[in-house]
C-alpha atoms as a PDB file:
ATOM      1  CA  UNK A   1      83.188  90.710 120.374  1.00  0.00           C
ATOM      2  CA  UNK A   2      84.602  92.823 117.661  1.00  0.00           C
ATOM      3  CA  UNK A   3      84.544  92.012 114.475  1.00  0.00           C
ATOM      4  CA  UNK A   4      87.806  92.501 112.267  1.00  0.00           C
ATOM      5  CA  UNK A   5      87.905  94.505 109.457  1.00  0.00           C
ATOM      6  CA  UNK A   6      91.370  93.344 107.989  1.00  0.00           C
ATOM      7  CA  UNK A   7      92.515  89.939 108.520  1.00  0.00           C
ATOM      8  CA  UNK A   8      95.745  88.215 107.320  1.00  0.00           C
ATOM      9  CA  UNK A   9      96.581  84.072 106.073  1.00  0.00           C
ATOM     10  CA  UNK A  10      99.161  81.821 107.379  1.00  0.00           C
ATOM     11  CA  UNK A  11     100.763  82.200 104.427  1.00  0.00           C
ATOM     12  CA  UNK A  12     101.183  85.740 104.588  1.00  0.00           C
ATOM     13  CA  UNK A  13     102.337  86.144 108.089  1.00  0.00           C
ATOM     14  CA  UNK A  14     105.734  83.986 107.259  1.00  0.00           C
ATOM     15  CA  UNK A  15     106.517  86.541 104.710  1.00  0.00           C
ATOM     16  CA  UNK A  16     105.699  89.393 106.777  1.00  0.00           C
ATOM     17  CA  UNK A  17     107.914  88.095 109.509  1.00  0.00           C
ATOM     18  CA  UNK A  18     110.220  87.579 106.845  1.00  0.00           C
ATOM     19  CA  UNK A  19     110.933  90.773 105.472  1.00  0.00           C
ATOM     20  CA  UNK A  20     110.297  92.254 109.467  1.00  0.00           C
ATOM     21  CA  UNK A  21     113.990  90.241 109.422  1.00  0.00           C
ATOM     22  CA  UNK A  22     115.312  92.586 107.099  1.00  0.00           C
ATOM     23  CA  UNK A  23     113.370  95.997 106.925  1.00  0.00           C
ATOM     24  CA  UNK A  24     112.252  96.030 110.572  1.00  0.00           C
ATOM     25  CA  UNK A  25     109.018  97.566 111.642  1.00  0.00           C
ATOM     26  CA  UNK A  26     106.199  97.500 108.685  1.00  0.00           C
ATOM     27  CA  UNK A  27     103.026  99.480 107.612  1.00  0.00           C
ATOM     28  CA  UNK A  28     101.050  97.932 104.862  1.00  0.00           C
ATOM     29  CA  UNK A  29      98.272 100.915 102.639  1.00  0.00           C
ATOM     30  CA  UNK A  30      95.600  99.643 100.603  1.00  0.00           C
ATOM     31  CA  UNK A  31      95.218 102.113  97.963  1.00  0.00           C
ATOM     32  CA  UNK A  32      92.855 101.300  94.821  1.00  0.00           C
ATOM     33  CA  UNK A  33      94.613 103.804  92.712  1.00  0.00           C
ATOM     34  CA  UNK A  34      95.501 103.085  88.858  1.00  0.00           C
ATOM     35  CA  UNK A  35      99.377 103.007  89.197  1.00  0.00           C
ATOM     36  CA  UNK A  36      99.590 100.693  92.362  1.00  0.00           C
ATOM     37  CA  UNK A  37      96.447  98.429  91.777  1.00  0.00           C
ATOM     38  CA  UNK A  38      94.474  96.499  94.079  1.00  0.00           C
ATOM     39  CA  UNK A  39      97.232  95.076  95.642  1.00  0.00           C
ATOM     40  CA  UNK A  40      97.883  95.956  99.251  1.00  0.00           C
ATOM     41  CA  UNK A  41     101.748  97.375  99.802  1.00  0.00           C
ATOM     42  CA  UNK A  42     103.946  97.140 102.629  1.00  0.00           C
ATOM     43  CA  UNK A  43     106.901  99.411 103.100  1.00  0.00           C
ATOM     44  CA  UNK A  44     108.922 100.120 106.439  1.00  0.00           C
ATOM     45  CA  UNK A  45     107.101 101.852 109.446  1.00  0.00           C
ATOM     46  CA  UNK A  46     106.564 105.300 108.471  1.00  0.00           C
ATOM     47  CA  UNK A  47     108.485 105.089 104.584  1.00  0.00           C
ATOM     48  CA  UNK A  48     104.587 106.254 103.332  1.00  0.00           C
ATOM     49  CA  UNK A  49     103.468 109.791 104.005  1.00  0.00           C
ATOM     50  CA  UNK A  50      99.966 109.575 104.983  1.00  0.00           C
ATOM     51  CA  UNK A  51      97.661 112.408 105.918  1.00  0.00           C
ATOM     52  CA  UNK A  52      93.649 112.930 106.623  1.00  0.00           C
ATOM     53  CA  UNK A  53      92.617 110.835 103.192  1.00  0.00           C
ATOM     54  CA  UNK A  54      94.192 107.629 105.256  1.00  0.00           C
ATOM     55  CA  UNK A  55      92.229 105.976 107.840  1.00  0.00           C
ATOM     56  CA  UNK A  56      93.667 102.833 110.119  1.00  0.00           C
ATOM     57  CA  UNK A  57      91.543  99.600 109.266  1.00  0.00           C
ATOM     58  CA  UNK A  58      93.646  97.372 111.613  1.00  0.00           C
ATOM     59  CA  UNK A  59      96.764  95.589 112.312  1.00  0.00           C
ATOM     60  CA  UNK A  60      97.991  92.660 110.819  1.00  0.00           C
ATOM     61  CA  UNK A  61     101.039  90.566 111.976  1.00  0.00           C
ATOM     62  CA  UNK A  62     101.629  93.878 114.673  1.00  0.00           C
ATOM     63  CA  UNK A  63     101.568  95.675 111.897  1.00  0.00           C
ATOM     64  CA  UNK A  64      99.300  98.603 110.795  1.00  0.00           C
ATOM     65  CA  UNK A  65      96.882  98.613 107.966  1.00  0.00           C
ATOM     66  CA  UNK A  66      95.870 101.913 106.566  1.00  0.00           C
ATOM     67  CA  UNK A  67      93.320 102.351 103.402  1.00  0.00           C
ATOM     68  CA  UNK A  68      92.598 105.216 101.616  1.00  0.00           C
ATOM     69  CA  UNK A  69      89.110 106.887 102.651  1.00  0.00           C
ATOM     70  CA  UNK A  70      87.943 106.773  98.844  1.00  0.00           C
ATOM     71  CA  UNK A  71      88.677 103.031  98.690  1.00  0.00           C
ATOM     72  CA  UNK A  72      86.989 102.892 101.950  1.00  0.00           C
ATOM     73  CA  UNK A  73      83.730 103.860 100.724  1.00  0.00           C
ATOM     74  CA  UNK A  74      83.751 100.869  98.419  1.00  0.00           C
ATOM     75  CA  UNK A  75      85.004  98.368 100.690  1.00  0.00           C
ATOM     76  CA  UNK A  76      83.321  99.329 104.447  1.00  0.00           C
ATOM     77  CA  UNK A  77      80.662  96.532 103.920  1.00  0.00           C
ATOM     78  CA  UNK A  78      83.780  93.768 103.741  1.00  0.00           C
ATOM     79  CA  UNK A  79      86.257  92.034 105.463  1.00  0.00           C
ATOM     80  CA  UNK A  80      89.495  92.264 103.760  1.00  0.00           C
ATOM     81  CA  UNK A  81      92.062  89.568 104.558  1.00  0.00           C
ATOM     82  CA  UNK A  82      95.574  89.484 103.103  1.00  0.00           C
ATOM     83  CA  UNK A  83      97.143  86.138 101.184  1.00  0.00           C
ATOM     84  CA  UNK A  84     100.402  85.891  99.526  1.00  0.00           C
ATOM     85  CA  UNK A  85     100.711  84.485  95.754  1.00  0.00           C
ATOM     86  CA  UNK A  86     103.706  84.039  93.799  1.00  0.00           C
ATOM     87  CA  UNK A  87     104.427  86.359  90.650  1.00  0.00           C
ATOM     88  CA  UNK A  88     105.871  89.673  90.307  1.00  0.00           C
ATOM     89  CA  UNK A  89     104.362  93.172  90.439  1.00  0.00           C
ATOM     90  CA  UNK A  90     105.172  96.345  89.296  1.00  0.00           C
ATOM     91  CA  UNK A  91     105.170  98.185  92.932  1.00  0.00           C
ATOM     92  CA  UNK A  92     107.386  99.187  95.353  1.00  0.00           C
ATOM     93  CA  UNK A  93     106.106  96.536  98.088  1.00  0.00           C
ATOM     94  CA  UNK A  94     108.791  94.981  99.789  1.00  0.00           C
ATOM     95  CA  UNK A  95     107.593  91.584  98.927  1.00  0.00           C
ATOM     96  CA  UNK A  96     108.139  91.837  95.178  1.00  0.00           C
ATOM     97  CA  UNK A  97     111.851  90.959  95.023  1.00  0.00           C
ATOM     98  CA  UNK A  98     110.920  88.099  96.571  1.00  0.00           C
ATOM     99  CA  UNK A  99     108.844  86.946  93.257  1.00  0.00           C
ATOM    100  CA  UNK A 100     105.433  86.936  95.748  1.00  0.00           C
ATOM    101  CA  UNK A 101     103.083  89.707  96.050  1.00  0.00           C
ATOM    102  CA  UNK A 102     100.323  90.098  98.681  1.00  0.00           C
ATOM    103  CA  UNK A 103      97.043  90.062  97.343  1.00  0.00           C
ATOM    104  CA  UNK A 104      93.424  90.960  99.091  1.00  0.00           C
ATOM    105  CA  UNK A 105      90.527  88.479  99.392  1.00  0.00           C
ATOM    106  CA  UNK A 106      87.133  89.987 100.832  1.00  0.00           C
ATOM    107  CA  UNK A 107      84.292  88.284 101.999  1.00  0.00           C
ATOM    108  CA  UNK A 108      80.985  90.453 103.090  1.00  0.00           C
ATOM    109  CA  UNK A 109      80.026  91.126 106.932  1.00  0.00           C
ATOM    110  CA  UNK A 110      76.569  89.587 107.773  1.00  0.00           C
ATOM    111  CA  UNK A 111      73.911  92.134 108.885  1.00  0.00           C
ATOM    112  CA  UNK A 112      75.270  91.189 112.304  1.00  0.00           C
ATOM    113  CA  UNK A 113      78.797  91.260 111.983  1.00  0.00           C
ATOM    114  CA  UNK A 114      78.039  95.104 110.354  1.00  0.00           C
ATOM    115  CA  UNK A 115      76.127  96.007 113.939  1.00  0.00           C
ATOM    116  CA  UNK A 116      79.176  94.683 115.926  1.00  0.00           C
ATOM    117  CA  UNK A 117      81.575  96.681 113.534  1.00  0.00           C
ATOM    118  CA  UNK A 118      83.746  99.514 115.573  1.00  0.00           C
ATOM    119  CA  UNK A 119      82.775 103.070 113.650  1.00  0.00           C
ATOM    120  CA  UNK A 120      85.378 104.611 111.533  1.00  0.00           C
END
């Protein structure tokens, strides 16, 4: 069985089918840089240039999730999963006019979840 590397909440699934409603397909980037944060954004389907510093972690909600190859250095011993919290931030993620923003939560792989992991 393979193991996940990006997961999403409940919570964050209503939202994403939420602004699907009005934006149509999505793409969500994990980036790590200083401007955008932490936070993982999610613009329309193909709104976000990316190029050979972008690998695909997964799909959430039937959407993709793409991180930066830098950021994935730090993070390719966890499992990311995406929640929603309320409060405003200052990105260009769909979900901020909405007074939410999605947040990441990671959890580390066992030593055998990390065998069973698909190479990247």
């Amino acid at each position: 069985m393979e193991i996940p590397r990006v997961k999403v909440t409940e919570r964050a699934i209503e939202v994403i089918q939420q602004l699907k409603e009005k934006h149509g397909e999505l793409m969500f980037h994990q980036s790590g840089g200083c401007c955008d944060g932490s936070s993982p954004m999610c613009f329309p389907k193909g709104d976000l240039m990316l190029d050979n510093s972008d690998i695909l972690l997964g799909e959430i909600a039937n959407c993709e999730f793409y991180i930066s190859k830098d950021q994935f250095e730090y993070w390719k011993h966890t499992q990311l999963t995406v929640d929603i919290t309320e409060g405003r931030d200052s990105s260009f993620s769909l979900e901020i006019p909405l007074g939410l923003r999605f947040i990441i939560k990671s959890r580390l792989y066992t030593e055998e979840e990390q065998r069973q992991l698909k190479s990247i």
